[in-house]
C-alpha atoms as a PDB file:
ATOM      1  CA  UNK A   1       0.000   0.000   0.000  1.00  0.00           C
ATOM      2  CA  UNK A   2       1.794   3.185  -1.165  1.00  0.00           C
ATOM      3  CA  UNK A   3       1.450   6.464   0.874  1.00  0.00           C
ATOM      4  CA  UNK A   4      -1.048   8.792  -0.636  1.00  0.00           C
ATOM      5  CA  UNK A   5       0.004  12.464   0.292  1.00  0.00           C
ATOM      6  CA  UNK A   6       1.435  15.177  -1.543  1.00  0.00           C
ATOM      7  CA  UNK A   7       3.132  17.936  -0.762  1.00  0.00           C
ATOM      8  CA  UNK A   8       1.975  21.175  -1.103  1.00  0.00           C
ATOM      9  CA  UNK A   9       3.841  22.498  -4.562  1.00  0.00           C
ATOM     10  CA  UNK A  10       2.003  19.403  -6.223  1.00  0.00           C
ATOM     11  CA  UNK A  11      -1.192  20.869  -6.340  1.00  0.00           C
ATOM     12  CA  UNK A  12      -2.678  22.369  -8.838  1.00  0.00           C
ATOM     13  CA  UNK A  13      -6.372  24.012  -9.878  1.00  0.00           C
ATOM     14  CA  UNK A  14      -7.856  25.955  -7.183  1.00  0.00           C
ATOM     15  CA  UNK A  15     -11.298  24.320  -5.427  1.00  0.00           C
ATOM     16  CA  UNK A  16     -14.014  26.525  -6.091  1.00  0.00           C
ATOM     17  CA  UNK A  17     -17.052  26.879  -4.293  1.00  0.00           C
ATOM     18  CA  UNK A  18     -19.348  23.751  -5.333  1.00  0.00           C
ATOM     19  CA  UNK A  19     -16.572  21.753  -3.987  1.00  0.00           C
ATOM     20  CA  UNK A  20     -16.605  23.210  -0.557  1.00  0.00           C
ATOM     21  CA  UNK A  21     -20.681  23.067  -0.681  1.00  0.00           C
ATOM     22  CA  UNK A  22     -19.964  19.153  -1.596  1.00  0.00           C
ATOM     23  CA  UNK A  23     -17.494  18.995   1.445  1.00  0.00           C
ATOM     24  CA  UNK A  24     -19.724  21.237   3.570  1.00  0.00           C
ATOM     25  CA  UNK A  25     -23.119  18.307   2.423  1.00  0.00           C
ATOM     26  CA  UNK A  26     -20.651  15.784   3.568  1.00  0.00           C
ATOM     27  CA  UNK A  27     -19.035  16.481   6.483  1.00  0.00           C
ATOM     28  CA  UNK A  28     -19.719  19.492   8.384  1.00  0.00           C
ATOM     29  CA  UNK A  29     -22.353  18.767  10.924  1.00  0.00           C
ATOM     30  CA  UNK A  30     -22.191  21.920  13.083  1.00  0.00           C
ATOM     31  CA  UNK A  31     -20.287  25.698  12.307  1.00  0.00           C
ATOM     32  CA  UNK A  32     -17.639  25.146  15.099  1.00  0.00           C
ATOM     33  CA  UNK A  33     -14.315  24.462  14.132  1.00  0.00           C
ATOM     34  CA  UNK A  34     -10.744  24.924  14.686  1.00  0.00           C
ATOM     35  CA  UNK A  35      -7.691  25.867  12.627  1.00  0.00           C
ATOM     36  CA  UNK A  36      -4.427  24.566  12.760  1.00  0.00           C
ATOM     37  CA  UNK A  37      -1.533  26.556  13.359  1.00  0.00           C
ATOM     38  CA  UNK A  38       1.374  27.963  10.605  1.00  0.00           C
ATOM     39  CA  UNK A  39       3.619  28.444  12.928  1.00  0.00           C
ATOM     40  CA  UNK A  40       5.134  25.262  14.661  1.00  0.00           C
ATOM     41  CA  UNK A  41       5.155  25.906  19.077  1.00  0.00           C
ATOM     42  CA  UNK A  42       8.902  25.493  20.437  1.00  0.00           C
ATOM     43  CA  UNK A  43       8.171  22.027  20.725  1.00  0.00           C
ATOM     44  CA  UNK A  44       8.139  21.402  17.048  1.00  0.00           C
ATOM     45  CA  UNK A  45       3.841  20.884  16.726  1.00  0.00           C
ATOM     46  CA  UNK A  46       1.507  22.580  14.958  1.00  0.00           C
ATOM     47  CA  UNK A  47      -1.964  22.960  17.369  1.00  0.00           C
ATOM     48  CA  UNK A  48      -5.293  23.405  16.569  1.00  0.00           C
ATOM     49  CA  UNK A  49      -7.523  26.409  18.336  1.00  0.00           C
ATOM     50  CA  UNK A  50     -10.518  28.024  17.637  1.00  0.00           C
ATOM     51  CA  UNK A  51     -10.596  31.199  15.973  1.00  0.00           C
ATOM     52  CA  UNK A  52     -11.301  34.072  17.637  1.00  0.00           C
ATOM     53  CA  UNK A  53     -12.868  35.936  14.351  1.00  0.00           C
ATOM     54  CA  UNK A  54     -15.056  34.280  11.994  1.00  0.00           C
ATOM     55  CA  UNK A  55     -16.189  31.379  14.557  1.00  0.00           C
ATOM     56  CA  UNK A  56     -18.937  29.985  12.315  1.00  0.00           C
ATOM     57  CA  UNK A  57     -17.820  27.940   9.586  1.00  0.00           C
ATOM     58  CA  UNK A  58     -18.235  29.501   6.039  1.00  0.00           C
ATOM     59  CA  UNK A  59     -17.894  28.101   2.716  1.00  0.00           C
ATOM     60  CA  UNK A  60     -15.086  30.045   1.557  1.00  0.00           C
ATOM     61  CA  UNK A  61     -13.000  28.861   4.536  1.00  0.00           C
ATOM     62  CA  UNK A  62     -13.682  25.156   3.383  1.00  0.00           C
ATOM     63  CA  UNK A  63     -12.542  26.995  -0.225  1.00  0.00           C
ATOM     64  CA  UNK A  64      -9.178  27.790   1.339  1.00  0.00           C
ATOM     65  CA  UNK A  65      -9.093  24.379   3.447  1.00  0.00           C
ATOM     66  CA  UNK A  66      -9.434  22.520   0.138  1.00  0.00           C
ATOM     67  CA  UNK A  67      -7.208  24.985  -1.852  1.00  0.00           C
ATOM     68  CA  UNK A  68      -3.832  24.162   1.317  1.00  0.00           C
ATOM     69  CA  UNK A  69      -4.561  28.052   2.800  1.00  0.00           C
ATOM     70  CA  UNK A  70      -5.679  26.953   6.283  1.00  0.00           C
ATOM     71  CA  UNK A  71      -6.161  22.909   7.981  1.00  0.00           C
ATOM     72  CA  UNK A  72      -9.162  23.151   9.313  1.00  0.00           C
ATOM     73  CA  UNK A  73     -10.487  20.498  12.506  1.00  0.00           C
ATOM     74  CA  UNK A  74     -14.017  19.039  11.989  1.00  0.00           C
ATOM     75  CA  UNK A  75     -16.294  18.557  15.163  1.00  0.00           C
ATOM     76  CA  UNK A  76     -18.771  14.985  14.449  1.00  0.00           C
ATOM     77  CA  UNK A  77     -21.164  15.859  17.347  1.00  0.00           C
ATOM     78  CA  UNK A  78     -23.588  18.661  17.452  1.00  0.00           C
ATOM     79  CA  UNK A  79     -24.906  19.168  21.041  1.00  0.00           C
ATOM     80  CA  UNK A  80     -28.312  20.602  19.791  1.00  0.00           C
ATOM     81  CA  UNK A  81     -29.687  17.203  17.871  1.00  0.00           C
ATOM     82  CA  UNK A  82     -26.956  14.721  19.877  1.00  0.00           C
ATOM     83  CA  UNK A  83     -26.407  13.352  16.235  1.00  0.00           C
ATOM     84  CA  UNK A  84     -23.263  12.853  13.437  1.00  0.00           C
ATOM     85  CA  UNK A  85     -23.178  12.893  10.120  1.00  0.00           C
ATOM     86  CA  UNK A  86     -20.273  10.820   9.839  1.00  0.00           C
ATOM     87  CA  UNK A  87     -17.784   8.219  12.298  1.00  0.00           C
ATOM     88  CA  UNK A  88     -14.168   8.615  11.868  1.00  0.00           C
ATOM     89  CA  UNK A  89     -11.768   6.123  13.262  1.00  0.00           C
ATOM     90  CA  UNK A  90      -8.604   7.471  14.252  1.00  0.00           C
ATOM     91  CA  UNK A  91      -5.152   4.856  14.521  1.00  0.00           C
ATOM     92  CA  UNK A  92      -1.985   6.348  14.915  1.00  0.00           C
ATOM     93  CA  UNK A  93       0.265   3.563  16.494  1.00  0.00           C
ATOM     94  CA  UNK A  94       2.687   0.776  15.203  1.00  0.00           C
ATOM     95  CA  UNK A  95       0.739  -1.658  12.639  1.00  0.00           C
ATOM     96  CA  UNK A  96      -2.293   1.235  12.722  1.00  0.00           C
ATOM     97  CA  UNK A  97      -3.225   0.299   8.999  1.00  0.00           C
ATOM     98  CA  UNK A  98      -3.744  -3.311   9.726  1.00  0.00           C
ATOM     99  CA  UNK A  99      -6.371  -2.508  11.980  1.00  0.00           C
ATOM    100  CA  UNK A 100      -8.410  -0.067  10.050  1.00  0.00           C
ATOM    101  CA  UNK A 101      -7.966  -2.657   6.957  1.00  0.00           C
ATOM    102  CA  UNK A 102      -9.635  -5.214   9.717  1.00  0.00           C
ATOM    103  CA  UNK A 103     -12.133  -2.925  10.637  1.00  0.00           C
ATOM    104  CA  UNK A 104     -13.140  -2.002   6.980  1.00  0.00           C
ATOM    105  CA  UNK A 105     -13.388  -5.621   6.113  1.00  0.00           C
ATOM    106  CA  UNK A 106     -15.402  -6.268   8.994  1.00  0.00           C
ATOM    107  CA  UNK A 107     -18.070  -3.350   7.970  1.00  0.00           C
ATOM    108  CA  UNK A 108     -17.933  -4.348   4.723  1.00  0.00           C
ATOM    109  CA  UNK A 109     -19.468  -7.932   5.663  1.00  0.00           C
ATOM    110  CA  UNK A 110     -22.356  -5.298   6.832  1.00  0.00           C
ATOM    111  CA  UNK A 111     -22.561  -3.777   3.427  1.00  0.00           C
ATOM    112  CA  UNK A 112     -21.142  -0.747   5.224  1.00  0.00           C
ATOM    113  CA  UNK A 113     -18.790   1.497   2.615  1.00  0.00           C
ATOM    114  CA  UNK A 114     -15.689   3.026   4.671  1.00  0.00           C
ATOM    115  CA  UNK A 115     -13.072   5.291   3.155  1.00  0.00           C
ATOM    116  CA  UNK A 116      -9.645   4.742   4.069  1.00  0.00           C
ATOM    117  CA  UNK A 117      -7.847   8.026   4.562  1.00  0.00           C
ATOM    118  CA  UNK A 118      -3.838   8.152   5.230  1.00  0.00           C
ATOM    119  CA  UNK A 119      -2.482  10.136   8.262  1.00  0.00           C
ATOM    120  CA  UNK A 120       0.913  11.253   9.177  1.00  0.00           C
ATOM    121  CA  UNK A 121       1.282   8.348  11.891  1.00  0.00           C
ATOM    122  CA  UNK A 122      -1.468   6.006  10.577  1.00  0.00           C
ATOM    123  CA  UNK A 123      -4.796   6.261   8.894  1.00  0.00           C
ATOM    124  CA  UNK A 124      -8.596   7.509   9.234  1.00  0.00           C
ATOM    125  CA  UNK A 125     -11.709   5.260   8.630  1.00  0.00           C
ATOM    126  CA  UNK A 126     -14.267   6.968   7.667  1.00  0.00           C
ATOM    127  CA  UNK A 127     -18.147   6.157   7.521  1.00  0.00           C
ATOM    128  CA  UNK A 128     -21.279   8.113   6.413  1.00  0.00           C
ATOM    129  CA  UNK A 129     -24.676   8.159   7.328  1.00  0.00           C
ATOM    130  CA  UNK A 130     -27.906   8.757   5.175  1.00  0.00           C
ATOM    131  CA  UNK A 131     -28.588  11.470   7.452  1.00  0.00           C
ATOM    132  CA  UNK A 132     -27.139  12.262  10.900  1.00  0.00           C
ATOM    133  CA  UNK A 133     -27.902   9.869  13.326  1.00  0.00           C
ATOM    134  CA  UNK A 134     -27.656   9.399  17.329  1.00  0.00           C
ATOM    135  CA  UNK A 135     -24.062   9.218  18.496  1.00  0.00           C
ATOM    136  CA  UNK A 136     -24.409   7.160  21.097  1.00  0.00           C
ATOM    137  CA  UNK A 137     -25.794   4.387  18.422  1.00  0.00           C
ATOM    138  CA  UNK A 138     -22.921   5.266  15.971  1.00  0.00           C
ATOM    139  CA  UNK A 139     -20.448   4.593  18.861  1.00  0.00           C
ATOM    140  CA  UNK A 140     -22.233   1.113  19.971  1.00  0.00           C
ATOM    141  CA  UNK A 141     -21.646  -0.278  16.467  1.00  0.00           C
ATOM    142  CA  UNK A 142     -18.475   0.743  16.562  1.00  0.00           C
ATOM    143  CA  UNK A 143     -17.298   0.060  19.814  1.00  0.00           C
ATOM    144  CA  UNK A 144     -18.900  -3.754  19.743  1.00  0.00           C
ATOM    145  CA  UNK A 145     -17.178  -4.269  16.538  1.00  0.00           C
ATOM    146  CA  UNK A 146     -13.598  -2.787  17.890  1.00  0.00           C
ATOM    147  CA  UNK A 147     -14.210  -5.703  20.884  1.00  0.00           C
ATOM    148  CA  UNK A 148     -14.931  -8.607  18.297  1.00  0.00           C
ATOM    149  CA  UNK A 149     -12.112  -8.276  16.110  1.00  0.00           C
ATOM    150  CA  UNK A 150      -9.919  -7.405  19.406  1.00  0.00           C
ATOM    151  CA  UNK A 151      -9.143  -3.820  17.611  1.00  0.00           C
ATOM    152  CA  UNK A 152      -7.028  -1.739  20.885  1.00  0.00           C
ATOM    153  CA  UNK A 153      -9.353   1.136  22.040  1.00  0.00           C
ATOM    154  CA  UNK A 154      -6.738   4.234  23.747  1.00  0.00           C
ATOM    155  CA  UNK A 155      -7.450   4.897  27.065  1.00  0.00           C
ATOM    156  CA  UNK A 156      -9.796   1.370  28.002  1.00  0.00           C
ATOM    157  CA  UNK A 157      -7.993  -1.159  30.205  1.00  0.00           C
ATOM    158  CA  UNK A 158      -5.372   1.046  30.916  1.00  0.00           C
ATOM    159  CA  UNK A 159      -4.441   1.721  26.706  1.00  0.00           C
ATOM    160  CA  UNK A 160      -2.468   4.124  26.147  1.00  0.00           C
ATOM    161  CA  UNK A 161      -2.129   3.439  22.126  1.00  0.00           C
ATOM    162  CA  UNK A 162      -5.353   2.370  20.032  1.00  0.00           C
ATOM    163  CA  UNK A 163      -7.891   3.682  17.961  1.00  0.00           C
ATOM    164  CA  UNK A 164      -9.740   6.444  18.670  1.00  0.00           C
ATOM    165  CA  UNK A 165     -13.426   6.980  17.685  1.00  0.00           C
ATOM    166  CA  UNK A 166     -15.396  10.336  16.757  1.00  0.00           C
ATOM    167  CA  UNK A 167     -17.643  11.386  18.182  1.00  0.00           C
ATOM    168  CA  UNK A 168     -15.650  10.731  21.056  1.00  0.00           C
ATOM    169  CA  UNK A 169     -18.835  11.367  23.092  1.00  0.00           C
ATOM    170  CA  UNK A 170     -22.061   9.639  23.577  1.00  0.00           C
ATOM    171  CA  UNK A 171     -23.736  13.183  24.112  1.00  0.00           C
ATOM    172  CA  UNK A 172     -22.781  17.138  24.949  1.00  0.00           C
ATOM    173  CA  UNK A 173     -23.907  19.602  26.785  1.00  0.00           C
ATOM    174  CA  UNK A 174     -25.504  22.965  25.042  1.00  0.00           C
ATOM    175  CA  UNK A 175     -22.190  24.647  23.869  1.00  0.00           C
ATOM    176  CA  UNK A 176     -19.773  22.033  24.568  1.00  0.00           C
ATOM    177  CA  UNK A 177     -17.207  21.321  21.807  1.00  0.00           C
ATOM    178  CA  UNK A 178     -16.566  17.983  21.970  1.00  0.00           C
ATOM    179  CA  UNK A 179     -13.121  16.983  20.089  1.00  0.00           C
ATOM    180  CA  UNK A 180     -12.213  17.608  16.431  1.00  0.00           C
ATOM    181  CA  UNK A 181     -10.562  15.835  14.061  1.00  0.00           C
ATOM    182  CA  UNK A 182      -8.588  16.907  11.394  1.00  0.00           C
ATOM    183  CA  UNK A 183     -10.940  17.556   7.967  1.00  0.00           C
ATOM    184  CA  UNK A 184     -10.008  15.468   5.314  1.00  0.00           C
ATOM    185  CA  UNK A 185      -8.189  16.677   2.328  1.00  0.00           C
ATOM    186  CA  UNK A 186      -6.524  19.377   4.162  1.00  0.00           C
ATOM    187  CA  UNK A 187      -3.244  19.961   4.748  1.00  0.00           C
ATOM    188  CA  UNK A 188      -1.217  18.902   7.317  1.00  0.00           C
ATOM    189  CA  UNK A 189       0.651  21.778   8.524  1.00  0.00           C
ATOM    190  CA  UNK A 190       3.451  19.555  10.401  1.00  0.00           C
ATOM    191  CA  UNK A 191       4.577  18.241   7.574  1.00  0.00           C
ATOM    192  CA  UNK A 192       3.282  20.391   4.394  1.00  0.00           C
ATOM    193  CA  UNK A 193       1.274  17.099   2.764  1.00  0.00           C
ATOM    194  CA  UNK A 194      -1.798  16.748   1.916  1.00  0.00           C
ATOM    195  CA  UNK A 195      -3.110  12.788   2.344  1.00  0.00           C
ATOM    196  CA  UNK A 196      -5.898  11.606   0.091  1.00  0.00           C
ATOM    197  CA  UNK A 197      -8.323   8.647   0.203  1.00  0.00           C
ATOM    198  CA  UNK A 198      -7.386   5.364  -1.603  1.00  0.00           C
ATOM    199  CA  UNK A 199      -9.575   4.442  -4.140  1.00  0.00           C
ATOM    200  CA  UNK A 200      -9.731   7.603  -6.344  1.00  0.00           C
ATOM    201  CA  UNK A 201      -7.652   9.996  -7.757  1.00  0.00           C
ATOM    202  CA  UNK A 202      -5.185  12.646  -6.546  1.00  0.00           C
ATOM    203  CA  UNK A 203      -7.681  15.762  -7.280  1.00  0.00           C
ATOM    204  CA  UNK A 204     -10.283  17.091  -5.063  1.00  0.00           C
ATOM    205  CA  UNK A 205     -12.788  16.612  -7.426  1.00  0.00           C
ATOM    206  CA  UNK A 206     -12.077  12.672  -7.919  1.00  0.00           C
ATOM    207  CA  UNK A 207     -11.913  12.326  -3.879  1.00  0.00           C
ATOM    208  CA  UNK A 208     -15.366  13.626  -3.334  1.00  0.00           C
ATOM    209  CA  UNK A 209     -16.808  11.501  -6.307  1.00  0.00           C
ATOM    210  CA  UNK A 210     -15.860   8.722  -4.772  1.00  0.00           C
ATOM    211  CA  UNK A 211     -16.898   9.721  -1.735  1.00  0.00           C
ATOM    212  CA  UNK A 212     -20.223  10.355  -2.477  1.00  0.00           C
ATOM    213  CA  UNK A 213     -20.524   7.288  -4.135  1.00  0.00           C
ATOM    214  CA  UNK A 214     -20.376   5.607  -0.998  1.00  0.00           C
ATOM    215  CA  UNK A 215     -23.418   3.811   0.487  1.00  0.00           C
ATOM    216  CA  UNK A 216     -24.500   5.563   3.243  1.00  0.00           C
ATOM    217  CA  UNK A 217     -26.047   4.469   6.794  1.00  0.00           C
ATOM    218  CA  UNK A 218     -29.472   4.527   6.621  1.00  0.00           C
ATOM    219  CA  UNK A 219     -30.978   5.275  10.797  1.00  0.00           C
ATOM    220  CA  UNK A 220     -33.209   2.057   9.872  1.00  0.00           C
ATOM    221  CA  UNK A 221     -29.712  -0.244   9.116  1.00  0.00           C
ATOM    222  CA  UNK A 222     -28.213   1.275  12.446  1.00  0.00           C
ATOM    223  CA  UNK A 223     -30.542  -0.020  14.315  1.00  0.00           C
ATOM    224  CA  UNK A 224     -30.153  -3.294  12.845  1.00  0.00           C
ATOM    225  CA  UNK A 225     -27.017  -3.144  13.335  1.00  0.00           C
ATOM    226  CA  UNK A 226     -26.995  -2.558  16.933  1.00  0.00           C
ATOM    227  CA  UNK A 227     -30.539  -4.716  17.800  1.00  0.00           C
ATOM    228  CA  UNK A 228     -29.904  -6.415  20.693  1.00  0.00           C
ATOM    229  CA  UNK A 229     -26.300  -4.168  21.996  1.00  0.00           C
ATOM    230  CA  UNK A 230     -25.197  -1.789  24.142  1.00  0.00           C
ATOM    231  CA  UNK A 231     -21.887  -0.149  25.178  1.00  0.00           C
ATOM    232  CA  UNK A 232     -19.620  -2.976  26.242  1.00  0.00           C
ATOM    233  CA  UNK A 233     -18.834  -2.487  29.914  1.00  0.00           C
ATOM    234  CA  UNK A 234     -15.166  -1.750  29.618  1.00  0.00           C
ATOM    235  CA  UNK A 235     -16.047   0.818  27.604  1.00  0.00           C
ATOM    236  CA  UNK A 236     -19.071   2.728  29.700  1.00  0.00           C
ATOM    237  CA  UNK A 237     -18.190   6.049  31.216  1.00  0.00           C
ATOM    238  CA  UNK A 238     -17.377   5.384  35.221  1.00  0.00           C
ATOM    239  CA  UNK A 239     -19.928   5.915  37.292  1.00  0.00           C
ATOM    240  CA  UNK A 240     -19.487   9.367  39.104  1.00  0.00           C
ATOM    241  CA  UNK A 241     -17.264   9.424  42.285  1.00  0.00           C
ATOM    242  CA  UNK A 242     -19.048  10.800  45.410  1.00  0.00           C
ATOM    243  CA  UNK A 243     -16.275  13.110  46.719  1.00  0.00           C
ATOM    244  CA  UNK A 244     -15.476  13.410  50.744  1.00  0.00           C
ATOM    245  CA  UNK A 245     -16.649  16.545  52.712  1.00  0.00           C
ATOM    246  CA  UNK A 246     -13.679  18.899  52.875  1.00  0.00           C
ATOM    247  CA  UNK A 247     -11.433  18.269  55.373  1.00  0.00           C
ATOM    248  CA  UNK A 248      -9.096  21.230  55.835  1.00  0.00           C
ATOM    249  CA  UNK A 249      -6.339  18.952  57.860  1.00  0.00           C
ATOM    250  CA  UNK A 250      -6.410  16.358  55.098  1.00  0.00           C
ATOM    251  CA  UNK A 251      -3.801  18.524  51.856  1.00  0.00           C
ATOM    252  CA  UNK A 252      -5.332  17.898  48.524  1.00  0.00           C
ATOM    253  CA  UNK A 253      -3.583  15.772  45.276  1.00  0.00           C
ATOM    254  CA  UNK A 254      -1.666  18.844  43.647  1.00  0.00           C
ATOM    255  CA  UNK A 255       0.033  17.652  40.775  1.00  0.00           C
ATOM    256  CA  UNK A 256       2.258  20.232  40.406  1.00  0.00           C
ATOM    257  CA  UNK A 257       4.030  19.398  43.448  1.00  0.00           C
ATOM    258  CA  UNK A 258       5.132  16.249  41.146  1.00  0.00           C
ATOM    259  CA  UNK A 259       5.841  17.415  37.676  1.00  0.00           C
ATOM    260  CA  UNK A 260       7.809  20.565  36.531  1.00  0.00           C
ATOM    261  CA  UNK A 261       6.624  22.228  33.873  1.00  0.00           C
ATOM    262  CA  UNK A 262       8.901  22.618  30.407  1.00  0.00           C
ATOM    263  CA  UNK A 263       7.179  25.699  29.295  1.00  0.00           C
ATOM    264  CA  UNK A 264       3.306  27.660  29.387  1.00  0.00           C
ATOM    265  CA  UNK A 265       1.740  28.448  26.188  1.00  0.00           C
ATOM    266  CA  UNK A 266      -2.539  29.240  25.382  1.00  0.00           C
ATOM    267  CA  UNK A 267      -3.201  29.196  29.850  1.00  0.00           C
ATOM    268  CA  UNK A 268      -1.335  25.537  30.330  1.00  0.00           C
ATOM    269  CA  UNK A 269       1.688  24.679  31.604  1.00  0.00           C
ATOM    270  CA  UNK A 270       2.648  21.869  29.504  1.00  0.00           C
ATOM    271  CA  UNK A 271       5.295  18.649  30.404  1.00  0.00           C
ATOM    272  CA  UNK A 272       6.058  15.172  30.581  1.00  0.00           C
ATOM    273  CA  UNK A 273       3.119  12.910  30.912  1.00  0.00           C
ATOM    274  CA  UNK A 274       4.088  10.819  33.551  1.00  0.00           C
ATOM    275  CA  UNK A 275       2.095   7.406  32.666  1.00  0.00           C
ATOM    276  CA  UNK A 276       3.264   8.162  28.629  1.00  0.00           C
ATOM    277  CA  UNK A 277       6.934   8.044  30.208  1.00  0.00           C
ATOM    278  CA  UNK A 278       6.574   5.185  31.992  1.00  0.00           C
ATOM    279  CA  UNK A 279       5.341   3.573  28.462  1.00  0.00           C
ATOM    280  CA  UNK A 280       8.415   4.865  26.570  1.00  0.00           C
ATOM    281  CA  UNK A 281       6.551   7.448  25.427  1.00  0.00           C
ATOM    282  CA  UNK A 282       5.756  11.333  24.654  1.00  0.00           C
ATOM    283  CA  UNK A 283       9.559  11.796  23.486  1.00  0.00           C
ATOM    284  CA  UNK A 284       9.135  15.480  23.056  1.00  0.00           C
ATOM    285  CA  UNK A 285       8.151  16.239  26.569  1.00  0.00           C
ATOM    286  CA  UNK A 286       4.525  17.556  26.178  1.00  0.00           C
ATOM    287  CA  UNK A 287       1.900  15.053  26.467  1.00  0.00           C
ATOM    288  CA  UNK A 288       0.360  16.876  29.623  1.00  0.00           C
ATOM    289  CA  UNK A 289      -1.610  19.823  30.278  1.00  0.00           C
ATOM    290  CA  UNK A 290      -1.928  21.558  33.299  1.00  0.00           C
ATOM    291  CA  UNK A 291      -4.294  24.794  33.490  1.00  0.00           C
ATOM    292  CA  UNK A 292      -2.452  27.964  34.685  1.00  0.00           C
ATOM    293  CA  UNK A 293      -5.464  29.046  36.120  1.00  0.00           C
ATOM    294  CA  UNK A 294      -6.549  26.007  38.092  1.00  0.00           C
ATOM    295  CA  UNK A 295      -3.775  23.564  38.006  1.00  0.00           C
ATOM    296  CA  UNK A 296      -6.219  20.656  39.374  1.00  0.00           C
ATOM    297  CA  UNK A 297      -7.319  20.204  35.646  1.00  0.00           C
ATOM    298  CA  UNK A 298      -5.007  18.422  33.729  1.00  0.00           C
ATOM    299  CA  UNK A 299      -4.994  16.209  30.598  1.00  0.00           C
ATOM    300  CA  UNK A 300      -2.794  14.282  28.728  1.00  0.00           C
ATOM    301  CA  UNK A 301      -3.369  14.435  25.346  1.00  0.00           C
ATOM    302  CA  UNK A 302      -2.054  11.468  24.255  1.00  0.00           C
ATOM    303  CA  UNK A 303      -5.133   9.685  25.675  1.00  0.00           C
ATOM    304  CA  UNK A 304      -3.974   8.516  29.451  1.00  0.00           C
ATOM    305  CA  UNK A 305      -6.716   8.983  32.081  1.00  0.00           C
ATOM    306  CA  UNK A 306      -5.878  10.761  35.359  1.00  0.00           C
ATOM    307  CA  UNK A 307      -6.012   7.626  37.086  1.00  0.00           C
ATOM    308  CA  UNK A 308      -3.633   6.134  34.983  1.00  0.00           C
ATOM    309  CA  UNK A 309      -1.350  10.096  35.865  1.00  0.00           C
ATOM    310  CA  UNK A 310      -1.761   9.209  39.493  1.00  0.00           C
ATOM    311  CA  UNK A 311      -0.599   5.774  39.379  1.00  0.00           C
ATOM    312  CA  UNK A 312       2.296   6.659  37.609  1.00  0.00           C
ATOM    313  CA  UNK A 313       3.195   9.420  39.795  1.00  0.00           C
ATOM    314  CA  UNK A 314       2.660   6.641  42.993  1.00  0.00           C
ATOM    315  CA  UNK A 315      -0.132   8.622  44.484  1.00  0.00           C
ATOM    316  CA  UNK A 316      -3.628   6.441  43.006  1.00  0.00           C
ATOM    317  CA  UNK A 317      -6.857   7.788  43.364  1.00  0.00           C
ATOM    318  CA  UNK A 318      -8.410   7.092  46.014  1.00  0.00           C
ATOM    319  CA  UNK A 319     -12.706   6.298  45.624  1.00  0.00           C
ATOM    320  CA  UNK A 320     -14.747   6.275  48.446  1.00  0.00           C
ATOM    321  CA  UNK A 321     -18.251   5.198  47.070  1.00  0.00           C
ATOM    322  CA  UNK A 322     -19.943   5.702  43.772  1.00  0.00           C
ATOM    323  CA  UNK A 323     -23.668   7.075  43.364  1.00  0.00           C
END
């Protein structure tokens, strides 16, 4: 399988319009997005953020998107109708592509079309729907599927490397983001390619063609699909922790007291992951983020949970009771 990307002095005829109103009919699903950085942070990466002018999503930024001007990242979930127009499967780990080919085998014995889509580390799988449909059902089918063919889900059972599936959420909250994923055919500013879908030409034109030549998920076949299923266990959100009163003698988890920050960028302080270095991993030093502002929220963004953070660091969570 040969690497489908291009770099960025390869391309050609500007998209116009009616190709960002096709892209727009196929994947945009709600008018928040975010834009990747030009301009790589000292660490090297480009990061996404959400613009602080022109917040709602307009076809002439999908132009320049299309056209390598701006990488734009797609949110799947809108919190008004709970529903996605489209499931992408994210695998960016050793051997990724042999378990989105397993995956897209697997949904083909549904008579479910996928489109495989290269990434800088690994691939997307992408599926579309008829019209948008529940997210919590979308990430049932998935999810049960992942377990069958033994596919590695990041962050379950202690994971730190496996796929990753959007919507990442069963449901948000009114004006909760969610998490984006890079858009397809855009560029990827880290390394000034663009990676197409196999299956159709290297023209943006040819890529959505195919795409909408896809069979679609009807809400009818979903439910088919899922008769009968629910969220495996391992994979259910944990229940919510009943926290202890206050106790002013007892001093509080502060994780700065255990980490020291390599440098503070966008209100984080941003280091090591602890668990991720345990693993052998986050080379570069900046898998966790620590809020300025409140430094009890943190986050690694290479998937770890907190518990796994806390473990690592020797000082486990402790839970009282759950409600």
């Amino acid at each position: 399988m040969t690497t489908r990307a291009t770099n960025l002095n390869t391309e050609t005829a500007d998209a116009c319009i009616e190709f960002a109103r096709r892209y727009s009919a196929m994947f945009v699903n709600r008018l928040a997005y975010t834009v990747q950085s030009t301009k790589p942070a000292d660490n090297g990466k480009h990061y996404y953020y959400r613009p602080k002018r022109d917040r709602r999503l307009s076809l002439r930024t999908i132009r320049d998107h299309l056209n390598g001007r701006v990488t734009l990242g797609l949110y799947s979930l809108n919190p008004k109708t709970q529903r996605s127009k489209w499931v992408a499967i994210d695998a960016d780990y050793e051997n990724a592509l042999e378990d989105l080919l397993k995956l897209q085998w697997e949904l083909r014995q549904d008579a479910v079309d996928s489109a495989l889509e290269r990434s800088r580390r690994g691939g997307h799988l992408w599926i579309f729907m008829a019209q948008p449909l529940l997210a919590r059902e979308c990430r049932i089918y998935i999810y049960n599927l992942a377990r069958r063919l033994r596919v590695p889900l990041k962050g379950t059972a202690g994971l730190a490397e496996g796929i990753e599936v959007f919507p990442r959420q069963d449901q948000l909250a009114p004006g909760e983001f969610g998490n984006a994923i890079r858009g397809p055919l855009g560029v990827h500013r880290g390394v000034g390619k663009r990676y197409w879908f196999y299956g159709a030409d290297y023209d943006v034109d040819a890529q959505l063609r195919y795409l909408e030549r896809l069979k679609k998920i009807s809400e009818h076949e979903m439910h088919t699909f899922i008769q009968g299923m629910d969220m495996p266990e391992e994979f259910r959100p944990k229940p919510r922790v009943e926290l202890p009163p206050f106790d002013p003698t007892r001093r509080e988890f502060r994780i700065l007291d255990y980490v020291r920050p390599a440098h503070r960028r966008s209100g984080n302080y941003w280091t090591r992951c602890p668990s991720c270095a345990e693993q052998g991993r986050d080379r570069s030093g900046d898998n966790l983020a620590i809020s300025v502002a409140g430094p009890r929220l943190y986050r690694c963004w290479a998937g770890c949970s907190k518990e796994m953070i806390r473990a690592a660091l020797g000082q486990p969570i402790r839970i009282k009771r759950t409600v």
